[in-house]
Protein backbone atom coordinates (compact mmCIF):
# COMPACT_ATOMS: atom_id res chain seq x y z
CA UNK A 1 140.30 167.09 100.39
CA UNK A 2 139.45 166.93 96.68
CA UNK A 3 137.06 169.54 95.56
CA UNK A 4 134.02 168.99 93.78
CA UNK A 5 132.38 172.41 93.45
CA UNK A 6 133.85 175.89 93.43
CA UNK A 7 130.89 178.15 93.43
CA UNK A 8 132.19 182.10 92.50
CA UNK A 9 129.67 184.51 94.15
CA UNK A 10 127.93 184.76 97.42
CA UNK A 11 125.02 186.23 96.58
CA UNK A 12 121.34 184.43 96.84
CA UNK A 13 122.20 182.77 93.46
CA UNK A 14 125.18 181.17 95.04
CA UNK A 15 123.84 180.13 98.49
CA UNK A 16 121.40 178.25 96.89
CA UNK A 17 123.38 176.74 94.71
CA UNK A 18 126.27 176.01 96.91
CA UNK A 19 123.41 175.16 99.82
CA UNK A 20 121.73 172.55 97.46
CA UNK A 21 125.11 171.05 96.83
CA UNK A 22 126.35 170.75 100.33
CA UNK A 23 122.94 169.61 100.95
CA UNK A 24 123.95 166.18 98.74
CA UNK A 25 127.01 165.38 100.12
CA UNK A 26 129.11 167.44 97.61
CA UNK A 27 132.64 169.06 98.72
CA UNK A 28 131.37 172.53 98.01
CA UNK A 29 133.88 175.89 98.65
CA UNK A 30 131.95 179.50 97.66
CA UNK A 31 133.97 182.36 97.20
CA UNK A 32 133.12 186.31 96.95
CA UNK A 33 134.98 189.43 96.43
CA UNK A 34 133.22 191.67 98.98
CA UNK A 35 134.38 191.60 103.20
CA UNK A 36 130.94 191.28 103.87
CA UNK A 37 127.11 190.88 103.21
CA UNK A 38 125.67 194.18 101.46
CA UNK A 39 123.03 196.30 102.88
CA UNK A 40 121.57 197.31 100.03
CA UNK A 41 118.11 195.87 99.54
CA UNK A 42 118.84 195.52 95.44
CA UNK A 43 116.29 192.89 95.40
CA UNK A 44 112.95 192.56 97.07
CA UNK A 45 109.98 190.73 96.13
CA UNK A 46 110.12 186.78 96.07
CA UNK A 47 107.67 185.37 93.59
CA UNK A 48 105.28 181.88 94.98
CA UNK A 49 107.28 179.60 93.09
CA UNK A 50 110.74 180.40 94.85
CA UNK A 51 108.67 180.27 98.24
CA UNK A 52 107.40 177.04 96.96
CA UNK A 53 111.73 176.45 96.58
CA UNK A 54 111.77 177.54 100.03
CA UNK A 55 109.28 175.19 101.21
CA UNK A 56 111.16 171.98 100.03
CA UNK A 57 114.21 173.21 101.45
CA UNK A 58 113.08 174.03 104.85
CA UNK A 59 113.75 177.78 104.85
CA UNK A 60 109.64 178.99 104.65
CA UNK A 61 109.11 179.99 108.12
CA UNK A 62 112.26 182.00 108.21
CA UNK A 63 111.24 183.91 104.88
CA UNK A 64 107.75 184.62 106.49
CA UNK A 65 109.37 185.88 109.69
CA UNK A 66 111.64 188.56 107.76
CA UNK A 67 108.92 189.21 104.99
CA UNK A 68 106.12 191.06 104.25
CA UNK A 69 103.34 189.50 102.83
CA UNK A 70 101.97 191.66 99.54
CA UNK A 71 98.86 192.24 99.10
CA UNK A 72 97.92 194.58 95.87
CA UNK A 73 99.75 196.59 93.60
CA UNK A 74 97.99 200.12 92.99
CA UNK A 75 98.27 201.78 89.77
CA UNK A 76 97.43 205.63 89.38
CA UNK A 77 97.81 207.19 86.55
CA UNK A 78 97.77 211.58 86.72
CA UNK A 79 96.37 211.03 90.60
CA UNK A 80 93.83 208.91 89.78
CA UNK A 81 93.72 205.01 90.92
CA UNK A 82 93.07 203.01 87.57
CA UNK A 83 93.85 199.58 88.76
CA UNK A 84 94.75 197.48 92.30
CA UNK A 85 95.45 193.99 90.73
CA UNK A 86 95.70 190.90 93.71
CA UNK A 87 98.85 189.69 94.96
CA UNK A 88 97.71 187.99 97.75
CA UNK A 89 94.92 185.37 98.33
CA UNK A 90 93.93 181.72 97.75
CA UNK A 91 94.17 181.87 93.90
CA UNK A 92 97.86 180.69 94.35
CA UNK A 93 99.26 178.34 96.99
CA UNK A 94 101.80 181.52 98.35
CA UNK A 95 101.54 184.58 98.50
CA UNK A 96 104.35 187.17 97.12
CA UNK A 97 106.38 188.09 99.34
CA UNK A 98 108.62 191.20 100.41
CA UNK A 99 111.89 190.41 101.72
CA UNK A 100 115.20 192.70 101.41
CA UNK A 101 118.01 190.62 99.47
CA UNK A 102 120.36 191.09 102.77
CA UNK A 103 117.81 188.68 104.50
CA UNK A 104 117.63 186.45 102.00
CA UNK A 105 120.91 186.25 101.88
CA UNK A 106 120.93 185.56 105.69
CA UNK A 107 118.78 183.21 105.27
CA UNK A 108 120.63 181.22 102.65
CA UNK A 109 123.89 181.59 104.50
CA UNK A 110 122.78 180.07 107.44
CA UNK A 111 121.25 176.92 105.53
CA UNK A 112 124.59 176.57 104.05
CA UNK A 113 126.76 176.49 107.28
CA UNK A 114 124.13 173.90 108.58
CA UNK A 115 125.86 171.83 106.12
CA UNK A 116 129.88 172.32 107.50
CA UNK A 117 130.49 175.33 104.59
CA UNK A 118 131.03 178.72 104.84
CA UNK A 119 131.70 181.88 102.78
CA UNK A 120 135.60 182.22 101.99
CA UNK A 121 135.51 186.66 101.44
CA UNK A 122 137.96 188.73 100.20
CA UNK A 123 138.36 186.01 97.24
CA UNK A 124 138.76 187.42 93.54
CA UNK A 125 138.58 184.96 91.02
CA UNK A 126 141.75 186.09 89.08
CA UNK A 127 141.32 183.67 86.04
CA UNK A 128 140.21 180.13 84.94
CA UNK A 129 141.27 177.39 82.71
CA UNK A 130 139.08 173.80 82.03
CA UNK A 131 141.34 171.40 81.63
CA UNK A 132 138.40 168.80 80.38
CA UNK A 133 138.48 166.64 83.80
CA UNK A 134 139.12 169.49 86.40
CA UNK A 135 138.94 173.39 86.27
CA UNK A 136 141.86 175.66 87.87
CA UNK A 137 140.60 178.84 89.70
CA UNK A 138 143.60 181.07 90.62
CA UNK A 139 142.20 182.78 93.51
CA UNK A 140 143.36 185.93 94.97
CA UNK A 141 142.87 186.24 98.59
CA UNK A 142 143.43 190.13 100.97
CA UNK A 143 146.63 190.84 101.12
CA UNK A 144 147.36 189.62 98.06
CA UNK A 145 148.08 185.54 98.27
CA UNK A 146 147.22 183.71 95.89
CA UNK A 147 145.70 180.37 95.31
CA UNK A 148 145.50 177.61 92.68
CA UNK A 149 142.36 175.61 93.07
CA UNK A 150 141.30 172.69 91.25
CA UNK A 151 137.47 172.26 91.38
CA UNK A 152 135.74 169.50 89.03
CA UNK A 153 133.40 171.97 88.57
CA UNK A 154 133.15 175.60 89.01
CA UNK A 155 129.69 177.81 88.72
CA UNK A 156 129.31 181.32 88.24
CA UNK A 157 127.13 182.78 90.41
CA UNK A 158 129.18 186.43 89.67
CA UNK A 159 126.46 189.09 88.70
CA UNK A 160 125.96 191.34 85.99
CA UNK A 161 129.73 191.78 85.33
CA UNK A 162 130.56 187.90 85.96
CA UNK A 163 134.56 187.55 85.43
CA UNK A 164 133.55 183.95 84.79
CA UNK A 165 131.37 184.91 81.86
CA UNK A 166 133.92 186.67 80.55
CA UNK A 167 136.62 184.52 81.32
CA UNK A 168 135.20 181.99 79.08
CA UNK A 169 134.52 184.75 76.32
CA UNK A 170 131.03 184.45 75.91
CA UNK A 171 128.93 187.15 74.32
CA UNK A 172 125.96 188.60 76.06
CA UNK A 173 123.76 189.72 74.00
CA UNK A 174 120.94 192.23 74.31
CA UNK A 175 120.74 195.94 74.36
CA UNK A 176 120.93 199.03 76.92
CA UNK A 177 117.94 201.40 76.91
CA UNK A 178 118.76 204.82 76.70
CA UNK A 179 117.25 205.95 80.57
CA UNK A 180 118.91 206.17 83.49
CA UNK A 181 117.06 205.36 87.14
CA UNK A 182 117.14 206.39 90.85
CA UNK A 183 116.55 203.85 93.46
CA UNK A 184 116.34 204.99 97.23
CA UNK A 185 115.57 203.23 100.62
CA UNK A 186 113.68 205.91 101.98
CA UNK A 187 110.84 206.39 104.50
CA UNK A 188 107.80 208.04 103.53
CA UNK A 189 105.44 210.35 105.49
CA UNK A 190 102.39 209.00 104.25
CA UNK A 191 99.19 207.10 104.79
CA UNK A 192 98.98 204.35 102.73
CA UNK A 193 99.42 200.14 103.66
CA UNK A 194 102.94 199.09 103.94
CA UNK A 195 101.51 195.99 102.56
CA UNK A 196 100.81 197.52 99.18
CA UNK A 197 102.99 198.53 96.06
CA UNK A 198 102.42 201.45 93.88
CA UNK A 199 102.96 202.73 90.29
CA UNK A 200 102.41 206.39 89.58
CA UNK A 201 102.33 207.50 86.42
CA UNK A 202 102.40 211.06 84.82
CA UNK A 203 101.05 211.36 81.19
CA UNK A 204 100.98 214.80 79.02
CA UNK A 205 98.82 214.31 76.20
CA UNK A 206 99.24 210.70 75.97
CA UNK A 207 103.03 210.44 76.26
CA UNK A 208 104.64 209.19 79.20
CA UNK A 209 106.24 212.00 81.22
CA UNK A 210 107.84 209.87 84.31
CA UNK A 211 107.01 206.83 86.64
CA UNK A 212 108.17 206.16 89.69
CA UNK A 213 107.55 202.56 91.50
CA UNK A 214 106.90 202.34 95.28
CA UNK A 215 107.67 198.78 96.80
CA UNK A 216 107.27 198.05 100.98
CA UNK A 217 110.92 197.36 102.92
CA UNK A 218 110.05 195.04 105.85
CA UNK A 219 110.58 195.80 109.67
CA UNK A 220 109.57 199.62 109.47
CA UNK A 221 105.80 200.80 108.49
CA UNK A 222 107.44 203.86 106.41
CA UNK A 223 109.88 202.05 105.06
CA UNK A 224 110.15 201.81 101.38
CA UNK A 225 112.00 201.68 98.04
CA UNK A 226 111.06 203.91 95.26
CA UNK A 227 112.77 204.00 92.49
CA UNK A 228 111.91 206.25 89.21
CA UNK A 229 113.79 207.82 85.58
CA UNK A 230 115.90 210.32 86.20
CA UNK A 231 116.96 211.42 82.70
CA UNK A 232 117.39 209.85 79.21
CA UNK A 233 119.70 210.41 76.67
CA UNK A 234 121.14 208.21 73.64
CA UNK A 235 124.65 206.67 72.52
CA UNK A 236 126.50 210.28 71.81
CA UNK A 237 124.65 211.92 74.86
CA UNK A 238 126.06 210.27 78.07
CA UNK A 239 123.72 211.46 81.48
CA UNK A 240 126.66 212.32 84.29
CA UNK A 241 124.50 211.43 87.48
CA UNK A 242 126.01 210.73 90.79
CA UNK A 243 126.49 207.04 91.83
CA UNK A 244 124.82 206.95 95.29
CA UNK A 245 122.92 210.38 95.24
CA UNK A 246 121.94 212.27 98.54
CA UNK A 247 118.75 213.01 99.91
CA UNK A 248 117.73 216.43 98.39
CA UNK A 249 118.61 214.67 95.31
CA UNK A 250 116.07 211.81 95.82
CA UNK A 251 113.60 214.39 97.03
CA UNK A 252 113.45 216.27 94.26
CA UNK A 253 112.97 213.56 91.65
CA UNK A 254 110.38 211.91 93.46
CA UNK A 255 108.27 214.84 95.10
CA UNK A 256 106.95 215.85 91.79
CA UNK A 257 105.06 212.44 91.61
CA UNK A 258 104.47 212.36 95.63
CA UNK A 259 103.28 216.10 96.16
CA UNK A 260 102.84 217.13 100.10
CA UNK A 261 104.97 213.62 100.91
CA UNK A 262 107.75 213.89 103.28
CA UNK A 263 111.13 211.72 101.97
CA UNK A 264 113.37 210.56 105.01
CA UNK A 265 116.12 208.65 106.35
CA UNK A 266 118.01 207.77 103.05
CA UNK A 267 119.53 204.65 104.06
CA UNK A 268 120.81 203.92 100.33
CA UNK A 269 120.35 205.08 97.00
CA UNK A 270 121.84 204.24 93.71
CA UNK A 271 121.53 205.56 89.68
CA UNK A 272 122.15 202.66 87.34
CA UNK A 273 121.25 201.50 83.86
CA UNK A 274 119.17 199.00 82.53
CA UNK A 275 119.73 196.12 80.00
CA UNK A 276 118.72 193.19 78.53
CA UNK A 277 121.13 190.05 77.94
CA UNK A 278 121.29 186.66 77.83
CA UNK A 279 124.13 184.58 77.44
CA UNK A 280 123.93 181.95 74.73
CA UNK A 281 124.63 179.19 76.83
CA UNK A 282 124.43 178.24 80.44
CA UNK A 283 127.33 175.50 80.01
CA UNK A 284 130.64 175.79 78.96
CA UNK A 285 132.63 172.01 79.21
CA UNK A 286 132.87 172.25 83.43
CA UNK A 287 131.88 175.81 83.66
CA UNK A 288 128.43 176.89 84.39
CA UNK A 289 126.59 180.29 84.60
CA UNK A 290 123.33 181.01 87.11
CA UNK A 291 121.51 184.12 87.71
CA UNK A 292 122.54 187.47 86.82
CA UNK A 293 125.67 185.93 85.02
CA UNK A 294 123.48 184.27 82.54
CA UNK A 295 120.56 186.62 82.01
CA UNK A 296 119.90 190.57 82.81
CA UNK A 297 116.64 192.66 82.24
CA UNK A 298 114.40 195.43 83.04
CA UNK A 299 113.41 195.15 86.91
CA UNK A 300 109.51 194.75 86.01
CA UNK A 301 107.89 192.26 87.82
CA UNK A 302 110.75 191.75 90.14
CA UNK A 303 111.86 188.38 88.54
CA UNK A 304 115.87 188.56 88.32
CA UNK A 305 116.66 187.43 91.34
CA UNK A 306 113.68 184.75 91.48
CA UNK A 307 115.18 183.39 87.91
CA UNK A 308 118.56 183.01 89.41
CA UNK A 309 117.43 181.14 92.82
CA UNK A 310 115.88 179.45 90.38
CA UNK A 311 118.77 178.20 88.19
CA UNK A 312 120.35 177.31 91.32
CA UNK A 313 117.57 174.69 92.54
CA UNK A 314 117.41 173.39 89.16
CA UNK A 315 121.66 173.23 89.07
CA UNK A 316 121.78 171.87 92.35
CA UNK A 317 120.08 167.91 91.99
CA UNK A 318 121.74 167.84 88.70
CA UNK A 319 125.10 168.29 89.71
CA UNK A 320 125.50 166.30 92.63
CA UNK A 321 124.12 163.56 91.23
CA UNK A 322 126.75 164.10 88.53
CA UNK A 323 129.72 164.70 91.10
CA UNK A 324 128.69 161.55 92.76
CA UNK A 325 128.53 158.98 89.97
CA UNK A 326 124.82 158.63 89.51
CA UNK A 327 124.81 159.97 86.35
CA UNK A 328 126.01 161.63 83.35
CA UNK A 329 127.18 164.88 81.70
CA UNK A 330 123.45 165.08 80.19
CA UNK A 331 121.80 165.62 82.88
CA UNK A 332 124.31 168.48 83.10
CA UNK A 333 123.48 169.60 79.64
CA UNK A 334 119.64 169.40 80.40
CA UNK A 335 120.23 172.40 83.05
CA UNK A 336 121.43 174.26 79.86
CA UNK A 337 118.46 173.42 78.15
CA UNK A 338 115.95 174.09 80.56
CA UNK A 339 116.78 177.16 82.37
CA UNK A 340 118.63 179.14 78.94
CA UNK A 341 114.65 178.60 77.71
CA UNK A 342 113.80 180.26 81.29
CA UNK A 343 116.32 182.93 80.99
CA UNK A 344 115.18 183.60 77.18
CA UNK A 345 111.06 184.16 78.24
CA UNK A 346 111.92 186.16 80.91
CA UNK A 347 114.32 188.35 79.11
CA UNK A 348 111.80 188.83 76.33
CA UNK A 349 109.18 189.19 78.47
CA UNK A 350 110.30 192.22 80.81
CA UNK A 351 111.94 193.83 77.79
CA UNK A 352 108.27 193.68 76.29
CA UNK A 353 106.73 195.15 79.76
CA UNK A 354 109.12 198.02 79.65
CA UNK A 355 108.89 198.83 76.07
CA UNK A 356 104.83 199.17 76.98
CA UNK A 357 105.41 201.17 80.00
CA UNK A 358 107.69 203.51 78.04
CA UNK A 359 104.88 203.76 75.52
CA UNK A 360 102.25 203.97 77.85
CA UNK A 361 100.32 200.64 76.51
CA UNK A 362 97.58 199.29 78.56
CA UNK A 363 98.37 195.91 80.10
CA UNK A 364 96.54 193.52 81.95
CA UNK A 365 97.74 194.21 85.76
CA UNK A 366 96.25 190.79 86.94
CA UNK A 367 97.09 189.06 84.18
CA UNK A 368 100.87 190.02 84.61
CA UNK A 369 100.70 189.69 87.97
CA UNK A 370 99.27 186.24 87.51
CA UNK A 371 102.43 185.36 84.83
CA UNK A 372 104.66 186.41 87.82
CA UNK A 373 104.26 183.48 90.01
CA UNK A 374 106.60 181.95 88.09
CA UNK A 375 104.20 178.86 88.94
CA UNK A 376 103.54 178.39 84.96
CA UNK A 377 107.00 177.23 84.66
CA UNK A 378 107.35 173.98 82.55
CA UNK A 379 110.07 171.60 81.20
CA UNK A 380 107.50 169.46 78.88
CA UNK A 381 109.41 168.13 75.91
CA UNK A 382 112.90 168.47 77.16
CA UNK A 383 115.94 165.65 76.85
CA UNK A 384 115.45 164.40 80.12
CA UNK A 385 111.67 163.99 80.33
CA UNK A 386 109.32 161.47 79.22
CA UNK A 387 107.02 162.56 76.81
CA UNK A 388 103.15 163.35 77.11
CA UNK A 389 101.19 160.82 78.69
CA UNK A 390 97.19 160.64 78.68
CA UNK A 391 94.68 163.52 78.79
CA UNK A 392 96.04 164.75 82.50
CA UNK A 393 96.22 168.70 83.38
CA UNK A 394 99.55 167.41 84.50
CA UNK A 395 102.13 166.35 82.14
CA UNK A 396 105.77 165.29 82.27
CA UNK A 397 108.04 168.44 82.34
CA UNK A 398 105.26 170.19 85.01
CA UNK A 399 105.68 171.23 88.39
CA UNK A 400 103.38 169.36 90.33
CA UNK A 401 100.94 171.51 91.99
CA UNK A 402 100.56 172.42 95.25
CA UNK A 403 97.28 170.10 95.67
CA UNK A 404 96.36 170.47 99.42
CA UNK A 405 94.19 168.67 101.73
CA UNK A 406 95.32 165.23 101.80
CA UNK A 407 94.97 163.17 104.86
CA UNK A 408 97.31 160.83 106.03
CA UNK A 409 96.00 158.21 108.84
CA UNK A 410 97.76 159.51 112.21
CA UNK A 411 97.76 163.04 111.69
CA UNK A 412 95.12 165.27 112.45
CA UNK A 413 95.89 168.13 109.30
CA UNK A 414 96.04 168.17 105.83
CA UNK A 415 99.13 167.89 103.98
CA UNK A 416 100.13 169.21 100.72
CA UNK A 417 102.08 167.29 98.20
CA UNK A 418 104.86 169.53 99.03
CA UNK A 419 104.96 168.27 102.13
CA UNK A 420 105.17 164.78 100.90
CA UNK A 421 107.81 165.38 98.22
CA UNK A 422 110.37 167.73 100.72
CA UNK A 423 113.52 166.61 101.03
CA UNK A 424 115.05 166.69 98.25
CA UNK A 425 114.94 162.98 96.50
CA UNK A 426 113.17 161.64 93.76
CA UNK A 427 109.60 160.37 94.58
CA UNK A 428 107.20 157.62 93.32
CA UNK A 429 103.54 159.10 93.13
CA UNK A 430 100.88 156.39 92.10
CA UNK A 431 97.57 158.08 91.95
CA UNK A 432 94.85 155.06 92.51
CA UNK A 433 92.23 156.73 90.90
CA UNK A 434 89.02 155.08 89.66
CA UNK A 435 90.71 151.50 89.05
CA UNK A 436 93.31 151.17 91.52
CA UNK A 437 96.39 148.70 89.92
CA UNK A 438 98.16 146.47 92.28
CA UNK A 439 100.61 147.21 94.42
CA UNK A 440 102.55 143.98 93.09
CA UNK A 441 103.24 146.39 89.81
CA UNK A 442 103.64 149.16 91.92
CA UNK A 443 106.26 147.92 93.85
CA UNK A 444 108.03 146.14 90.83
CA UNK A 445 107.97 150.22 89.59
CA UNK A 446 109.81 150.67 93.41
CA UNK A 447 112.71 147.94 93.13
CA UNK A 448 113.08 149.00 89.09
CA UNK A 449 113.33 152.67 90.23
CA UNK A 450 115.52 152.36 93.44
CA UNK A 451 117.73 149.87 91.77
CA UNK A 452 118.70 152.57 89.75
CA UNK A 453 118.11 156.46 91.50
CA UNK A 454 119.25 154.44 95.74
CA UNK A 455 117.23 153.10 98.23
CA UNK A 456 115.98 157.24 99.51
CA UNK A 457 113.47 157.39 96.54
CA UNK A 458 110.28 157.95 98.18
CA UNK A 459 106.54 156.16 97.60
CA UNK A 460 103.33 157.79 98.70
CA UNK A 461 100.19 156.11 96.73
CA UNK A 462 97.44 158.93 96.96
CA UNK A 463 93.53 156.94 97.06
CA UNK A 464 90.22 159.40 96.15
CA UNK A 465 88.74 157.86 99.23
CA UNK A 466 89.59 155.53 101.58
CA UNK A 467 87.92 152.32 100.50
CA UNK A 468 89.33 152.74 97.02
CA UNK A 469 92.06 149.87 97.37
CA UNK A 470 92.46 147.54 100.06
CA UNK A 471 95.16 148.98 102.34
CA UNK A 472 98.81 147.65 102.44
CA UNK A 473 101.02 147.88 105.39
CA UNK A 474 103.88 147.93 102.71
CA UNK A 475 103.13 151.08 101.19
CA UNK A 476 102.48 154.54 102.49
CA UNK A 477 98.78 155.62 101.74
CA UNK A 478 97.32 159.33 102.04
CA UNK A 479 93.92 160.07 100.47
CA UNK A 480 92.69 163.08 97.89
CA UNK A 481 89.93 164.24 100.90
CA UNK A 482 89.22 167.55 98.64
CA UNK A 483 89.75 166.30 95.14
CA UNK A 484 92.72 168.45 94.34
CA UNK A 485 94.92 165.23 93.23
CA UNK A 486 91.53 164.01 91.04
CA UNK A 487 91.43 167.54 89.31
CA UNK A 488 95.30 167.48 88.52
CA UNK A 489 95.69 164.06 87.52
CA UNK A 490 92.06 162.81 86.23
CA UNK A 491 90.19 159.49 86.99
CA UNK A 492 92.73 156.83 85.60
CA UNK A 493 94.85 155.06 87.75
CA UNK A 494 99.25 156.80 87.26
CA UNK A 495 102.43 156.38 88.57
CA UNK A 496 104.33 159.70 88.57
CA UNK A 497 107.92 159.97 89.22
CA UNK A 498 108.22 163.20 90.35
CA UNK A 499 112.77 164.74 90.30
CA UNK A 500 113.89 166.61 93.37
CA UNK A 501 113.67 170.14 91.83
CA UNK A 502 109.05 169.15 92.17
CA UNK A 503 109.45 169.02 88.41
CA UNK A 504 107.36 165.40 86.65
CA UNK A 505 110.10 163.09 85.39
CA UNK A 506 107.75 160.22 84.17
CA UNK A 507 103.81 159.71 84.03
CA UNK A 508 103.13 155.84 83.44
CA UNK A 509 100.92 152.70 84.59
CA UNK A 510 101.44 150.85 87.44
CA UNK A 511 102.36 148.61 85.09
CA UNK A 512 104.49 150.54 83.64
CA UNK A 513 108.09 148.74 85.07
CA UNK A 514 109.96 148.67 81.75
CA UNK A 515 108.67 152.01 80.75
CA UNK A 516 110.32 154.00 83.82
CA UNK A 517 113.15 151.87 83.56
CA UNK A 518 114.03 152.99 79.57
CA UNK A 519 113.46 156.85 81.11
CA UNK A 520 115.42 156.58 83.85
CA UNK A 521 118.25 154.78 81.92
CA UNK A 522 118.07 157.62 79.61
CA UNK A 523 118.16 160.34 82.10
CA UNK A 524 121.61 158.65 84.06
CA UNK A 525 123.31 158.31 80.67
């Protein structure tokens, strides 16, 4: 069977991308080096926008089951609380959410063999040459076979120390800071909510002394990660620390921060350094980087492995539609575009937040906290979206918000545009607004649309009441009952046409035929 996709890692990064592949139709193979799924719980928090992901690709409820819904992060500064900044409530439309990487991995993995696929282990990607219409992967397999595979595509969903990145030579540039950290999964003999985080900080006239981060583990109420500096030292001054220290080790560089606190059950612990790097390109001709391949950087704000699920969701639509004929290498070359601009904030971002917390600068707890939804998250002015249009809060490039309460005629709850736009397609919003246009135009938008994206692009026209417009059997109606749609959109009548990733492709008229027609033309070239 020919070979579409070869996606090289098997971590969350590569589930989702090889998951939202599959998902399409694409002939998908994943390969990763290790026997089997880690235990180590490297990442843990998952930011509202990649449970929003999670949401539109069916996988919520499972995340909610395993997780551990946060609720405030404490910070105390020489024993004394100084902040508890919200990380829960109705200010977002999800919550953050604690769940150990092996579960989200689990998670993943069991989308993907929904779809027929499963993770080939033991599999080194040896080297890899792009021949312009095809890539060859040699492959080497336990026991030491070897294979030659010829993917159209192949993505790199390798980590830190991606043999993909560096078997297409490209720099990754950044720097190292000079400090060395301890993480542990521990359990703590203490008081506090599991629910909570912590930061404890220890300050001698003025200067940071050390600070060590407390984060919940789901499925045990004294289960938790903590993870703190345990020595710097600069370029001609290498720190000798053991890889996966033992318990009296982890005890005494955390008790001086947690006095009286009994440290248990080490189930893993690890010293490592941290960086930050970004690639200068996601694409290389058929290659393509994702996640930790692309972009490293301090662990503030737990956004590394959010980016990279991330990448993935945006990677996915893109190339399948590619793979299948539907449209060209620039919708490839968009991912570039977008997500490298992704990767970039982020990297400069955390590097920023670490550099403060190093210096002991005050920062705006909510306000960061807020920044970490990832929910702010925009494409506007990029190659493959149309450009501003009216006075909306929502423009082309946005994600659409959550906007909930709308009622739909036969079911007895409110739905949330999410809910209306899962499954994966492109969709066909028309907001009716004060001056409803007519559904003649509208569906002239539907046969210009569909005779170009297939027949599964979805219409729902949203009314601000019910006796807006006169209802037509012929098109799906649900109605703005709180306003939400009104407040993102405005009073004038719009046609949205909203990509698969939630993202706005196109904000027109319902008139606006020949207007979504140029766009779309423009986005399958």
């Amino acid at each position: 069977m020919e070979l579409d996709v070869l996606v090289v890692g098997a971590g969350p990064v590569g589930l989702m991308a090889a998951g939202e592949l599959a998902s399409r139709g694409v002939a998908v193979r994943i390969i990763d080096v290790l026997p089997e799924r880690s235990r180590f719980v490297k990442a843990l928090g998952v930011t509202p926008r990649t449970l929003e992901i999670f949401d539109h690709i069916g996988v919520l409820g499972s995340a909610l089951d395993r997780g551990l819904v946060s609720s405030v992060m404490n910070t105390v500064v020489n024993g004394e609380l100084v902040s508890s900044g919200e990380t829960s409530g109705d200010q977002w439309p999800y919550d953050f959410l604690y769940l150990a990487q092996p579960e989200t991995e689990s998670i993943l993995e069991r989308r993907l063999n929904q779809f027929g696929v499963s993770i080939e282990r033991e599999c080194r990607l040896v080297e890899l040459v792009d021949h312009g219409d095809e890539v060859e992967a040699i492959v080497e397999r336990s026991g030491g076979d070897t294979q030659h595979l010829r993917p159209r595509w192949l993505v790199g969903c390798d980590g830190a120390h991606s043999t993909v990145r560096k078997q297409l030579g490209l720099s990754f540039d950044g720097g190292k800071y000079e400090i060395t950290f301890l993480v542990a999964d521990v359990e703590l003999d203490w008081d506090r909510p599991h629910d909570e985080a912590w930061k404890i900080v220890q300050l001698e006239n003025g200067e940071l002394q050390n600070m060590l981060a407390i984060i919940p583990i789901p499925g045990n109420e004294r289960r938790f990660r903590v993870s703190t500096a345990i020595g710097v030292g600069g370029p001609d001054e290498p720190l000798a620390f053991p890889e996966h220290p033992e318990l009296d080790f982890v005890q005494e560089a955390v008790a001086p921060m947690l006095p009286g606190t009994g440290i248990s059950e080490l189930r893993w612990s690890s010293t490592y350094g941290i960086s930050h790097r970004l690639v200068p390109t996601y694409r290389t001709g058929r290659v393509l980087l994702a996640g930790d391949a692309a972009h490293i950087h301090p662990p503030i704000g737990g956004l590394g492995m959010n980016t990279g699920l991330q990448d993935a969701f945006n990677l996915g639509w893109k190339l399948s539609m590619v793979t299948r004929g539907l449209a060209g290498e620039r919708l490839i070359s968009s991912y570039d575009q977008e997500r490298h601009a992704v990767g970039e904030r982020v990297v400069r971002e955390t590097a920023r937040r670490m550099e403060n917390a190093m210096e002991q600068k005050e920062e705006d707890e909510q306000a960061e906290i807020d920044a970490g939804t990832q929910l702010d998250v925009t494409y506007r002015g990029g190659s493959i979206v149309a450009d501003v249009a009216g006075d909306a809060a929502v423009q082309p490039g946005d994600r659409l918000p959550w906007c909930d309460g709308l009622v739909r005629n036969g079911v007895r709850r409110g739905w949330t545009l999410v809910d209306v736009l899962r499954g994966g397609d492109f969709h066909v919003l028309a907001w009716s607004g004060r001056d409803p246009g007519a559904v003649a135009d509208l569906q002239h938008i539907m046969e210009t649309v569909r005779g170009r994206l297939g027949d599964r692009v979805g219409l729902t026209v949203i009314n601000p009441v019910d006796d807006v417009a006169d209802q037509d059997e012929s098109v799906p109606v649900m109605i703005d009952a709180c306003g939400t749609v009104a407040e993102a959109l405005g009073d004038d009548a719009v046609v949205l046409l909203v990509r698969p990733d939630g993202h706005v492709s196109w904000m027109g008229p319902w008139t606006g035929a020949t207007s979504v027609a140029a766009h779309v033309d423009e986005l399958l070239a």
